[in-house]
N, C-alpha and C. Protein backbone atom coordinates (compact mmCIF):
# COMPACT_ATOMS: atom_id res chain seq x y z
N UNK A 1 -55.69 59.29 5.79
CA UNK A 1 -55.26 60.12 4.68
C UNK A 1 -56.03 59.67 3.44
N UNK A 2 -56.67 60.60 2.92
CA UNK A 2 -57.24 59.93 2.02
C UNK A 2 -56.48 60.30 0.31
N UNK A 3 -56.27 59.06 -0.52
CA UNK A 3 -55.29 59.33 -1.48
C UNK A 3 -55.83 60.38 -2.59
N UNK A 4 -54.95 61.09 -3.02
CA UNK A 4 -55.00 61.42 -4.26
C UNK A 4 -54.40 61.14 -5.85
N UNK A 5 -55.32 62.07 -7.01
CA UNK A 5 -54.55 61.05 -8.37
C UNK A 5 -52.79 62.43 -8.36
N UNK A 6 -51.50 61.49 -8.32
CA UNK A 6 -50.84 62.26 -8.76
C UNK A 6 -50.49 63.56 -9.99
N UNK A 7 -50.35 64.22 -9.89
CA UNK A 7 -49.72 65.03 -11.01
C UNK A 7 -48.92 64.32 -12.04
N UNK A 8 -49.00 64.47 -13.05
CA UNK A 8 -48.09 64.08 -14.27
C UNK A 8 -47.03 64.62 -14.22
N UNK A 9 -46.08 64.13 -14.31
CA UNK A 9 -44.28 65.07 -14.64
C UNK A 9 -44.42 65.35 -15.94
N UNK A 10 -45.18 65.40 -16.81
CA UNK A 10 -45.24 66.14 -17.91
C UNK A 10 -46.52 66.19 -18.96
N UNK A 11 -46.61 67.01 -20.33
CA UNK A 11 -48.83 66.27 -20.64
C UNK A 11 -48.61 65.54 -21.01
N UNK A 12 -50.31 65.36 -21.04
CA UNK A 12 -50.65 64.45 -21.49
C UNK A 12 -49.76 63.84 -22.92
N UNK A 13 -49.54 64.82 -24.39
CA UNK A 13 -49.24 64.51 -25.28
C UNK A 13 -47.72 64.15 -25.08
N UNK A 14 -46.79 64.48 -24.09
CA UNK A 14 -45.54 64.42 -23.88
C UNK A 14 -45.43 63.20 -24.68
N UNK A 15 -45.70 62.20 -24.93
CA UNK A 15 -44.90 60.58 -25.00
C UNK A 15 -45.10 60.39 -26.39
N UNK A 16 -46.17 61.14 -26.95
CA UNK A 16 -46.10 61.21 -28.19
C UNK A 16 -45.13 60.80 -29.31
N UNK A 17 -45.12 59.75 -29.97
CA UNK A 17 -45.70 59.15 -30.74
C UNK A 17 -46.19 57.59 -29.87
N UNK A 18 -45.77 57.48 -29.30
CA UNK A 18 -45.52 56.14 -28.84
C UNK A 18 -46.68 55.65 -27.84
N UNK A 19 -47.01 56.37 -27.21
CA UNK A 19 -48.67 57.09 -26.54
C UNK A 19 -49.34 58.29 -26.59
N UNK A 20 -50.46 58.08 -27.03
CA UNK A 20 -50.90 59.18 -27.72
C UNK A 20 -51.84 59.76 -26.22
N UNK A 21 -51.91 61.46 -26.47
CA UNK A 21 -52.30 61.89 -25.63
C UNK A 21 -53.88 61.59 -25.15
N UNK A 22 -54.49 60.93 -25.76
CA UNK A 22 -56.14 60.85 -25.22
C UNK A 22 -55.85 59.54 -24.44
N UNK A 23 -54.88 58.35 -24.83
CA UNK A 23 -54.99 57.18 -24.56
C UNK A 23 -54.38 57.78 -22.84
N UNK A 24 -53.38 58.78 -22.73
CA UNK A 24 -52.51 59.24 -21.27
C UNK A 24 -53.83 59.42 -20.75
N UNK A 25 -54.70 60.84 -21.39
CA UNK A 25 -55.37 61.51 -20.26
C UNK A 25 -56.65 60.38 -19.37
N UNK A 26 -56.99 59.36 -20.66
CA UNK A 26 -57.89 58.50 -20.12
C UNK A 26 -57.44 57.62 -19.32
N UNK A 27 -56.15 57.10 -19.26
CA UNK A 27 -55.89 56.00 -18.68
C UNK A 27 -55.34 56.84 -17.13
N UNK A 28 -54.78 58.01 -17.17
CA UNK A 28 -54.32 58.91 -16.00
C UNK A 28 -55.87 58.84 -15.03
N UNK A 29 -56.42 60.11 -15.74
CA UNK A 29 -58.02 60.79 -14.88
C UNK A 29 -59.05 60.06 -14.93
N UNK A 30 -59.09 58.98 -15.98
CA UNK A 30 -60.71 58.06 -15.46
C UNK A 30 -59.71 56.94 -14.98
N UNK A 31 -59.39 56.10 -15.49
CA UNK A 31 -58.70 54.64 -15.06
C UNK A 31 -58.31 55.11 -13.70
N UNK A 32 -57.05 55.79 -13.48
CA UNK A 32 -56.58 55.62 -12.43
C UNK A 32 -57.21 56.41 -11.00
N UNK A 33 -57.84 57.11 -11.35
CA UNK A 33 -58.54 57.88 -10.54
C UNK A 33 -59.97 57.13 -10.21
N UNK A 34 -59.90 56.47 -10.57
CA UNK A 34 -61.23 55.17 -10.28
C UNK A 34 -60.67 54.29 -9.26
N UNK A 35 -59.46 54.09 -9.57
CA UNK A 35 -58.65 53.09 -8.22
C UNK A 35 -58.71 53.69 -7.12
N UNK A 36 -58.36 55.08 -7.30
CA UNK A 36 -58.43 55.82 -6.01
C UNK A 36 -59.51 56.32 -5.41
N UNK A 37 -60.86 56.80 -5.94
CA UNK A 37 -62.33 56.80 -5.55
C UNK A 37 -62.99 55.44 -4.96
N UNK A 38 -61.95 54.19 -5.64
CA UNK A 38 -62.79 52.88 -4.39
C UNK A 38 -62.08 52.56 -3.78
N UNK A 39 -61.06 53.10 -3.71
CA UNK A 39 -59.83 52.54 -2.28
C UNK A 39 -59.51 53.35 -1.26
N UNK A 40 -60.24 54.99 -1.57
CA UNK A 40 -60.83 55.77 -0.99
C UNK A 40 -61.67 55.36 0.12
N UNK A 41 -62.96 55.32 -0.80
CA UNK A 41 -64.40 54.73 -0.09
C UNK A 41 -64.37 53.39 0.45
N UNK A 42 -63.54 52.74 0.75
CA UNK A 42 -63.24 51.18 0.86
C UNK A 42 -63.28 51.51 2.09
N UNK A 43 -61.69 52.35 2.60
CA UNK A 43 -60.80 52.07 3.89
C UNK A 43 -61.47 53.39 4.64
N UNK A 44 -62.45 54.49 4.28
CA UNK A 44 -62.58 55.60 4.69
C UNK A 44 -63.16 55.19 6.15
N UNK A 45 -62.63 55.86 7.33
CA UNK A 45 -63.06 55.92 8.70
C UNK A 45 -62.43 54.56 9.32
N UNK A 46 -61.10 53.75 8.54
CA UNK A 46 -60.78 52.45 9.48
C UNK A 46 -59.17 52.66 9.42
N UNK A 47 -58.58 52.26 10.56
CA UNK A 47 -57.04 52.12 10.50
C UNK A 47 -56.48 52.42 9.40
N UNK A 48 -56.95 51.83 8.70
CA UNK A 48 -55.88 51.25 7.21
C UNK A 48 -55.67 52.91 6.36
N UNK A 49 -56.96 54.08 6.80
CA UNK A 49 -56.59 54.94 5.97
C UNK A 49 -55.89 55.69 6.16
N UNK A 50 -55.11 55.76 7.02
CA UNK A 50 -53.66 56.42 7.87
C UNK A 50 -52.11 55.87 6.65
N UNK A 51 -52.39 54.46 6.30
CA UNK A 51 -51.62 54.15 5.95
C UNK A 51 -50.87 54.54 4.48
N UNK A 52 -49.25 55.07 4.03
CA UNK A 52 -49.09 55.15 2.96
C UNK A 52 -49.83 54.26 1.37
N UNK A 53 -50.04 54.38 0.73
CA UNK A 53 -50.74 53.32 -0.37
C UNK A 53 -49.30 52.10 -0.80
N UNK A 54 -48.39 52.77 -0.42
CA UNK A 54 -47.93 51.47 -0.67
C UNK A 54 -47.38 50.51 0.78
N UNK A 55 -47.53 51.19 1.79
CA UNK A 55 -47.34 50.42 3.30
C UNK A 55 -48.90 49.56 3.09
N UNK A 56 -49.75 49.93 2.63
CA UNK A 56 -51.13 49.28 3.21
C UNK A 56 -51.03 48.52 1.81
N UNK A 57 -50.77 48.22 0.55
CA UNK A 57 -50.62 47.22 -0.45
C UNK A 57 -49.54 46.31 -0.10
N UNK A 58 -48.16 46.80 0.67
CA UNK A 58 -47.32 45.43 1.54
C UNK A 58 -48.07 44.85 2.26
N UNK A 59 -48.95 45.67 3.16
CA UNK A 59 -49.76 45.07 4.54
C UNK A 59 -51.10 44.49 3.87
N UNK A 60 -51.26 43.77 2.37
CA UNK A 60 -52.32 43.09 2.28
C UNK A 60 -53.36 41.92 2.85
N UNK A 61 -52.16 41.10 3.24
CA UNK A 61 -52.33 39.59 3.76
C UNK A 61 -52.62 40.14 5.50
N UNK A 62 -52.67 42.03 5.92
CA UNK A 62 -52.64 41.60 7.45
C UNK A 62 -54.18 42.31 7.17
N UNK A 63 -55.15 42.91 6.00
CA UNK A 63 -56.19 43.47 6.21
C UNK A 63 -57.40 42.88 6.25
N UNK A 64 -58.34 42.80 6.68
CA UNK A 64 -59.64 42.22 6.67
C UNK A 64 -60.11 41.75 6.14
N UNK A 65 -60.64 40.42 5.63
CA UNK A 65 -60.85 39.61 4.43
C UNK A 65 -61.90 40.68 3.94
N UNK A 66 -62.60 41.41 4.18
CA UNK A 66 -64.07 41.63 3.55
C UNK A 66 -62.96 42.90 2.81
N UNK A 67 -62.12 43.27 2.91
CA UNK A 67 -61.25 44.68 2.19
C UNK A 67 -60.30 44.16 1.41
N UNK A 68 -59.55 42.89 1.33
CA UNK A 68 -58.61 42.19 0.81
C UNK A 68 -58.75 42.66 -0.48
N UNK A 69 -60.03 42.25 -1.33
CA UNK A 69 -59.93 42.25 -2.93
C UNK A 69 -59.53 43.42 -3.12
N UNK A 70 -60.69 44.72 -2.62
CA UNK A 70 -60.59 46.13 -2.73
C UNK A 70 -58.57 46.57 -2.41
N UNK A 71 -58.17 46.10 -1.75
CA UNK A 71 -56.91 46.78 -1.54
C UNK A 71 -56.12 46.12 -3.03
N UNK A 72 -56.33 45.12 -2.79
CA UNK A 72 -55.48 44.41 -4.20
C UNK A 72 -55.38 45.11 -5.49
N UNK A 73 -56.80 45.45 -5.62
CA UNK A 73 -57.74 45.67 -7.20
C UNK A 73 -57.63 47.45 -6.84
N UNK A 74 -57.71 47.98 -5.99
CA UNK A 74 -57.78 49.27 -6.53
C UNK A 74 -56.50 50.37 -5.45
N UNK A 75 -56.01 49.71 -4.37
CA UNK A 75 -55.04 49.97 -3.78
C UNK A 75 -53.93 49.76 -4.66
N UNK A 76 -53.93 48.46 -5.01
CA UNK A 76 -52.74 48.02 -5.83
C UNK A 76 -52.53 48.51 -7.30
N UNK A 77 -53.68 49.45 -8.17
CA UNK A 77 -53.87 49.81 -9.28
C UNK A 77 -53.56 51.62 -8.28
N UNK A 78 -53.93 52.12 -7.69
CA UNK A 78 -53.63 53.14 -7.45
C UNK A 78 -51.86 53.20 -7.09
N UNK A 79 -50.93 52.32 -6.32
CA UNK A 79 -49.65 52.41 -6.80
C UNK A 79 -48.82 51.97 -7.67
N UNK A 80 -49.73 50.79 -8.53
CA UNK A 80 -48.82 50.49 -9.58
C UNK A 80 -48.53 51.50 -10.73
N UNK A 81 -50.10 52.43 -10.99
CA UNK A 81 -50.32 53.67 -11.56
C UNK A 81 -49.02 55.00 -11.33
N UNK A 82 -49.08 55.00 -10.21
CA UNK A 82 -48.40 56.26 -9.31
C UNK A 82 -46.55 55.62 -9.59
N UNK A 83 -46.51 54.72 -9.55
CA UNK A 83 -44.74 54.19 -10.34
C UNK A 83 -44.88 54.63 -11.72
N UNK A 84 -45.60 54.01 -12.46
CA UNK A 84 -45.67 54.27 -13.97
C UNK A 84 -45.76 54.84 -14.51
N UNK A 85 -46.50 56.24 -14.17
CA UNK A 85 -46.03 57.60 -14.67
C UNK A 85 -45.04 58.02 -14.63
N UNK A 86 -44.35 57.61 -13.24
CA UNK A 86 -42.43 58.43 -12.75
C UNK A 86 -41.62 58.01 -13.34
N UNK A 87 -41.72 56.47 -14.23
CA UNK A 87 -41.11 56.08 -15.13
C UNK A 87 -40.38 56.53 -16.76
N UNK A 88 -42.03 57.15 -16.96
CA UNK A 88 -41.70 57.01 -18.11
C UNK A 88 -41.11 58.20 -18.26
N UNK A 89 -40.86 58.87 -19.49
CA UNK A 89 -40.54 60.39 -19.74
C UNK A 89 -40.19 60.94 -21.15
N UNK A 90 -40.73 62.22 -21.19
CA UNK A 90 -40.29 62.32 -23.03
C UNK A 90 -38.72 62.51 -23.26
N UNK A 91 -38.07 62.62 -22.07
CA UNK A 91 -36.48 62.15 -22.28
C UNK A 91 -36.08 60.85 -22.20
N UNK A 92 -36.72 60.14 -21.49
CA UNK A 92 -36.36 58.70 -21.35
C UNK A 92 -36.01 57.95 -22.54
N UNK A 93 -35.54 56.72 -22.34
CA UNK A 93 -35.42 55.87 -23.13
C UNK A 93 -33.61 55.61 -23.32
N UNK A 94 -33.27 54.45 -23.82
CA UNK A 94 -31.76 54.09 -24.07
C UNK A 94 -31.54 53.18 -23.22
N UNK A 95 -30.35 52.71 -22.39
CA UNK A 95 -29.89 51.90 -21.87
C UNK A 95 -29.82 53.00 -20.06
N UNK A 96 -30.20 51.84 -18.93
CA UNK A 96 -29.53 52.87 -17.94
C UNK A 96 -28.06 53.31 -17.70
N UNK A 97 -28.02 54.25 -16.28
CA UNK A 97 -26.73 54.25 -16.63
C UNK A 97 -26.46 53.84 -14.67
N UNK A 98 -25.30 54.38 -14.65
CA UNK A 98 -25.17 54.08 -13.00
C UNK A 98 -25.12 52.71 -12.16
N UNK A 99 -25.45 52.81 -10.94
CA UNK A 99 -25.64 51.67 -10.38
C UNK A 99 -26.69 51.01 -10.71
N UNK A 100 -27.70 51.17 -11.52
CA UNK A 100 -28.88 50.28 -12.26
C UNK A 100 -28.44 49.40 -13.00
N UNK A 101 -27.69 49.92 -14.47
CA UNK A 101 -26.78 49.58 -14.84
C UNK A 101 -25.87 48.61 -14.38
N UNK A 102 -25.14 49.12 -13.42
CA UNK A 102 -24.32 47.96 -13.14
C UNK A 102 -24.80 46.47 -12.56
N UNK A 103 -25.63 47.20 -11.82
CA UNK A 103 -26.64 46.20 -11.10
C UNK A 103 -26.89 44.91 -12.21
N UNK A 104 -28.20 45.77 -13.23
CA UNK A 104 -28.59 44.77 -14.19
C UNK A 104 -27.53 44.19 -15.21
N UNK A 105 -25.80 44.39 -15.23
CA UNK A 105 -25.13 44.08 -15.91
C UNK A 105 -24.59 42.76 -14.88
N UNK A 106 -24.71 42.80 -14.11
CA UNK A 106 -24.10 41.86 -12.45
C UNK A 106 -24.83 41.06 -12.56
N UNK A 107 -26.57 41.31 -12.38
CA UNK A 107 -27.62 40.12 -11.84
C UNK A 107 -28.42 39.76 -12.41
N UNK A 108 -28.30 40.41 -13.81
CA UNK A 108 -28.86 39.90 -15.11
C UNK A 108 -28.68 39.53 -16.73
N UNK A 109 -27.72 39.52 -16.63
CA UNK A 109 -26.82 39.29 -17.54
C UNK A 109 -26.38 40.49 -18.53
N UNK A 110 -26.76 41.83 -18.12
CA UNK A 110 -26.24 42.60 -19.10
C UNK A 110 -27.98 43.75 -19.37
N UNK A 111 -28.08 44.44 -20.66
CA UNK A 111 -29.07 45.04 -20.91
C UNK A 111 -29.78 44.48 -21.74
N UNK A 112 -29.57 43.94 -22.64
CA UNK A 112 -29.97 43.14 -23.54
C UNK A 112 -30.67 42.22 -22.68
N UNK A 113 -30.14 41.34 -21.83
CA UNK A 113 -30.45 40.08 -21.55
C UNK A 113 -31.90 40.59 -20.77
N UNK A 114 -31.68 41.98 -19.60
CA UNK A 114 -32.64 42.64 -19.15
C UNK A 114 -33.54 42.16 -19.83
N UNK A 115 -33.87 43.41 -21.25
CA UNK A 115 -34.57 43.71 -22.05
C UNK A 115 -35.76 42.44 -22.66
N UNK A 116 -34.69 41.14 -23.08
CA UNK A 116 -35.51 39.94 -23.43
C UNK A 116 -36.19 39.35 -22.21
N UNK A 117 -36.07 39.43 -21.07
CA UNK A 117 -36.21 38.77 -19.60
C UNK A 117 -37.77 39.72 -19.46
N UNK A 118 -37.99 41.22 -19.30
CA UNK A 118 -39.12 41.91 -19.01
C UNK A 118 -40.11 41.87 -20.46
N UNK A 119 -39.58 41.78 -21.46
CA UNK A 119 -40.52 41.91 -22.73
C UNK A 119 -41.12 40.32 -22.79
N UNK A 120 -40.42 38.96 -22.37
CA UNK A 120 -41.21 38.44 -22.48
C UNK A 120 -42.07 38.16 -20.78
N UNK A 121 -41.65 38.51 -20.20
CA UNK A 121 -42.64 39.14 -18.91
C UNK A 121 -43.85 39.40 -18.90
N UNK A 122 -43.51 40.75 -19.67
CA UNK A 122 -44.84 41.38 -20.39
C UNK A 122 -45.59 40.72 -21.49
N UNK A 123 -45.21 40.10 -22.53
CA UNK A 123 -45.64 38.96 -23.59
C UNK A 123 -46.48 38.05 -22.82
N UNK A 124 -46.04 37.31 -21.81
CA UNK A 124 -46.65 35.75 -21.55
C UNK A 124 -47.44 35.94 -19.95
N UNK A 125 -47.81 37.65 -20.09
CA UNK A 125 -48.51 37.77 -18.49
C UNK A 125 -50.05 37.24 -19.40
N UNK A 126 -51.29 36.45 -19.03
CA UNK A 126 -52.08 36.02 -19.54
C UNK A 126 -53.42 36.73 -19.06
N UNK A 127 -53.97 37.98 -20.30
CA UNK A 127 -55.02 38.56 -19.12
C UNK A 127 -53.91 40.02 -19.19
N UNK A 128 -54.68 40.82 -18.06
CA UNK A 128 -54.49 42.06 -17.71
C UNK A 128 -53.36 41.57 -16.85
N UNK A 129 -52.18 42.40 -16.82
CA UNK A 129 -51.23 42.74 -15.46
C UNK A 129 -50.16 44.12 -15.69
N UNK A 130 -48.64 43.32 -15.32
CA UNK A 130 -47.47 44.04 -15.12
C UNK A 130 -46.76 43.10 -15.55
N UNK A 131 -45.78 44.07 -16.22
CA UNK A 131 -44.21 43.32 -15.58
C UNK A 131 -43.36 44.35 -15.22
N UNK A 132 -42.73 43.80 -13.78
CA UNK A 132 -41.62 44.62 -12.94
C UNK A 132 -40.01 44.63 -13.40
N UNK A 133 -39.46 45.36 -12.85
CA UNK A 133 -38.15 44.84 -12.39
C UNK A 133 -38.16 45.54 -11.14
N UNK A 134 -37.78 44.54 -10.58
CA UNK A 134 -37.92 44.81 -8.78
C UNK A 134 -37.19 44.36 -7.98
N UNK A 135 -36.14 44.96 -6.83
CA UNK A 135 -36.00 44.60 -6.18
C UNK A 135 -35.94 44.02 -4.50
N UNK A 136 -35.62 42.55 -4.62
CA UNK A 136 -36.15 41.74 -3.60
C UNK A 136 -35.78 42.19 -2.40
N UNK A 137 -35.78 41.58 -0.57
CA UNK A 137 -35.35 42.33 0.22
C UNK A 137 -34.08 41.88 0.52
N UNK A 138 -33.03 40.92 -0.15
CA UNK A 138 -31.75 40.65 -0.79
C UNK A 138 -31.27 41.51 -1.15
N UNK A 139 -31.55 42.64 -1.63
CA UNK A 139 -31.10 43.93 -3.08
C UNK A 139 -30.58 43.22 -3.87
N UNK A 140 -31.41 42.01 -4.13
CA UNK A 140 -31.35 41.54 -5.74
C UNK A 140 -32.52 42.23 -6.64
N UNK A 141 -31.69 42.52 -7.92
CA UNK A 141 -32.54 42.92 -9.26
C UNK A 141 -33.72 41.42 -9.63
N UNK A 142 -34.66 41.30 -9.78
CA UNK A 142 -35.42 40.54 -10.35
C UNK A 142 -36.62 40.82 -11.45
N UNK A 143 -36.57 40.28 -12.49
CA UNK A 143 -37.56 40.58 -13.52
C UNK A 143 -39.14 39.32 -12.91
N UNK A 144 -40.16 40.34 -12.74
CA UNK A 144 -41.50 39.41 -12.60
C UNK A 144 -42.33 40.03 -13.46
N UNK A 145 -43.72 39.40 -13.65
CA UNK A 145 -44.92 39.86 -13.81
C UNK A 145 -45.87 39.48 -12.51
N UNK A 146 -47.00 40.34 -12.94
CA UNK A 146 -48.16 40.13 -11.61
C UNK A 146 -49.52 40.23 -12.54
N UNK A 147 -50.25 39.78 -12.10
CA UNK A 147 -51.66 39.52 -12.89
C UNK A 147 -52.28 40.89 -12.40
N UNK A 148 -53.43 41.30 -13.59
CA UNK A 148 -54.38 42.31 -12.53
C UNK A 148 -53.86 43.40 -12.09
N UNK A 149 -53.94 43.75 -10.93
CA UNK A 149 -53.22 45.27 -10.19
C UNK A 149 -52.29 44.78 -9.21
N UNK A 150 -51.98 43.10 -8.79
CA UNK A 150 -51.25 42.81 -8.11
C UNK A 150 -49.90 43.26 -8.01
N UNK A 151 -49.37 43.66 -6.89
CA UNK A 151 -48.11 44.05 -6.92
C UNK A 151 -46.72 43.97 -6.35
N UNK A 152 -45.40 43.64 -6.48
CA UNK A 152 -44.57 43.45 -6.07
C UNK A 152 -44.54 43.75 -4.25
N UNK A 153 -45.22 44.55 -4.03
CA UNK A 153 -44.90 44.83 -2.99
C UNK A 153 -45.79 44.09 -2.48
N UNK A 154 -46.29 43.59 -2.44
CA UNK A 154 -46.78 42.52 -1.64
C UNK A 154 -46.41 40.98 -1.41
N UNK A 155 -45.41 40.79 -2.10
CA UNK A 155 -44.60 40.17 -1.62
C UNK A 155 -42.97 40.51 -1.36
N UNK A 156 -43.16 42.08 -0.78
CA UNK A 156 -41.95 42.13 -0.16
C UNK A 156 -40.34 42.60 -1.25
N UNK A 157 -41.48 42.93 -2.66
CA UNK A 157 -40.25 43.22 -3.49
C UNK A 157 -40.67 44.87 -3.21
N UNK A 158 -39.00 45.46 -3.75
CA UNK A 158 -39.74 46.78 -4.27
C UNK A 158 -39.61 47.02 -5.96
N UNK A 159 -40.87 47.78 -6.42
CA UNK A 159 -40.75 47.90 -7.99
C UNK A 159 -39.85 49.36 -8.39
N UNK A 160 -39.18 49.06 -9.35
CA UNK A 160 -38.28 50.16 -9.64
C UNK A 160 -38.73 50.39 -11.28
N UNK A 161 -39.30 49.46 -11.76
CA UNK A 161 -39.37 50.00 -12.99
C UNK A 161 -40.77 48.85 -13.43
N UNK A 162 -42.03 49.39 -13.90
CA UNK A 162 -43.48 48.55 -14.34
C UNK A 162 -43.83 49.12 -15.56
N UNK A 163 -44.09 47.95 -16.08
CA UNK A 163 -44.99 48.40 -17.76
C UNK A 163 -46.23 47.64 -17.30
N UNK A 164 -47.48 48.62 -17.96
CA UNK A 164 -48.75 48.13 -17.86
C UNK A 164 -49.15 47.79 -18.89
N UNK A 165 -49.62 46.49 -18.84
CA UNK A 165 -49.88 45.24 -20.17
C UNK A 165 -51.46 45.25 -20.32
N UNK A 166 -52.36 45.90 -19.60
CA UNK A 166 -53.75 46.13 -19.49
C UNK A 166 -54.06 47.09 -20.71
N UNK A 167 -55.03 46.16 -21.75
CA UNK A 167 -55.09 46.78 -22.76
C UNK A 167 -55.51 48.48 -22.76
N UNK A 168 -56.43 48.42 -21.40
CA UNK A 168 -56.35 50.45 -21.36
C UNK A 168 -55.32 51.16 -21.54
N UNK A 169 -53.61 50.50 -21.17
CA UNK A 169 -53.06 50.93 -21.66
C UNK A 169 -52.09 51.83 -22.86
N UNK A 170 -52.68 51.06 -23.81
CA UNK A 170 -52.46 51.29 -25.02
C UNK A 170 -54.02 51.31 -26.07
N UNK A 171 -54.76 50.53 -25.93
CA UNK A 171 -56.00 50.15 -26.77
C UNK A 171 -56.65 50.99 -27.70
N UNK A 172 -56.23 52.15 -27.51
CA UNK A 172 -56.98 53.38 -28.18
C UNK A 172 -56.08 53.88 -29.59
N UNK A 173 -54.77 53.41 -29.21
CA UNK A 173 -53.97 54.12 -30.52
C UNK A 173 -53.51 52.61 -31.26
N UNK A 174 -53.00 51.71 -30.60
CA UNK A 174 -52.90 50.25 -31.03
C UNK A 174 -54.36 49.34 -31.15
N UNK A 175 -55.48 49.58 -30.63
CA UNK A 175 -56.18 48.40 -30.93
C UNK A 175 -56.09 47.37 -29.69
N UNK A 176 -56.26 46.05 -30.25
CA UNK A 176 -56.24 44.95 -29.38
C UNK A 176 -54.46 44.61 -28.89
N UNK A 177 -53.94 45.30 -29.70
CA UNK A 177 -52.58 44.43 -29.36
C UNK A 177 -51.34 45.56 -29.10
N UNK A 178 -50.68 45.88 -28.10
CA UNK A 178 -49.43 47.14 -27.86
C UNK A 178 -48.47 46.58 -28.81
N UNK A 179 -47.74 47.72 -28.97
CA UNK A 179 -46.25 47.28 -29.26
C UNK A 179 -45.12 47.21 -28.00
N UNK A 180 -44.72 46.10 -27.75
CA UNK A 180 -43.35 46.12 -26.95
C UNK A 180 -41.75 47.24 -27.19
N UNK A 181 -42.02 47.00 -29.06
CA UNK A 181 -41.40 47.62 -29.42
C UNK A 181 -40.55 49.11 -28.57
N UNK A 182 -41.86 49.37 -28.28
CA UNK A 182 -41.70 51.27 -28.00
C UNK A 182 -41.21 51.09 -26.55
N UNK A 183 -41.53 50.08 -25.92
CA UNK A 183 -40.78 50.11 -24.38
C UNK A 183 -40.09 51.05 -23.95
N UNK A 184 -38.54 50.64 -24.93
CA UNK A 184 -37.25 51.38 -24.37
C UNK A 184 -36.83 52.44 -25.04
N UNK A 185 -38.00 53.07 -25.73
CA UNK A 185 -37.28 54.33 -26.65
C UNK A 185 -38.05 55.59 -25.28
C-alpha cells in the first residue's frame, strides 16, 4: 500500500491566529508529504509496504537494519504528522471532557497538573521532537517526549494527543522560538 498525505479536517487558515495559514500549508504539503515520498520509495516492492504506517512504525526494531533509520525518520514523521492534524481544531481547545478527563484527573493529577507535565515535555525535548500523552499497554495515561520523528508507538504506547516542537512547526509566524502558550486554546 503505498501511503498517502491525509486530508485536513479543516484549511489551511482554520487555526488562525495561533497558526498561521502558510506556516499549516507548508508544514502539511512540503514537510509532511516529504515523509511520505521517502517512506514511500524506501519500502516500495518489500513486505513492509502492505503494512499500516503505524503497524510498520510499532514493527521498527523487527525491519531491516539498512530501512531502520528511513522507517523512524520518515515512517515515524508520516504518523506522527497524520495524529496531529486530528488533534487540533478551530473548535478545540479548553479542558477535556469524558473518560479523558477522568482518566487524566485519576492518573495525573488533574488538568492542570496534565498541562504542566506535557508543556514542560515539550520545553526540555532538546533539538527537534514531540511531546505525547499516550497510552501505555496498561491503559495507563502517560505524558512523554520523543526526539526527531520518533514515536510512541514504538515502544508499544499508543499516542492520543502530540504537539510538534520542530521548529517547522511554528518558525514562520514565531521565529526561532513557539509559544506553548497557544497549546490549549
Amino acid at each position: 500500500m503505498a501511503y498517502s498525505l491525509p486530508a485536513l479536517p479543516y484549511a489551511y487558515d482554520a487555526l488562525e491566529p495561533n497558526i498561521d495559514a502558510k506556516t499549516m500549508e507548508i508544514h502539511h504539503s512540503k514537510h509532511h508529504q516529504t515523509y511520505i515520498n521517502n517512506i514511500n520509495g524506501a519500502i516500495a516492492g518489500t513486505e513492509w509496504e502492505k503494512l499500516s504506517v503505524e503497524d510498520l512504525v510499532a514493527k521498527v526494531n523487527e525491519v531491516p537494519t539498512d530501512l531502520k533509520n528511513m522507517v523512524i525518520n520518515n515512517a515515524g514523521g508520516h504518523a506522527n504528522h497524520s495524529l496531529f492534524w486530528t488533534v487540533m481544531s478551530p473548535q478545540g481547545g479548553g479542558q477535556p471532557t469524558g473518560a479523558v478527563a477522568k482518566a487524566i484527573d485519576e492518573q495525573l493529577g488533574g488538568f492542570d497538573a496534565f498541562k504542566e507535565a506535557f508543556t514542560k515535555a515539550a520545553i526540555s525535548r532538546f533539538g527537534s521532537g514531540w511531546a505525547w500523552l499516550s497510552v501505555t499497554p496498561e491503559r495507563n495515561l502517560i505524558v512523554e517526549s520523543s526526539a526527531n520523528q520518533d514515536s510512541p508507538l514504538m515502544h508499544g504506547h499508543t499516542p492520543i494527543l502530540g504537539l510538534d516542537v520542530w521548529e517547522h512547526a511554528y518558525y514562520l509566524k514565531r521565529g526561532g522560538s513557539g509559544n506553548l502558550n497557544n497549546t490549549y486554546k
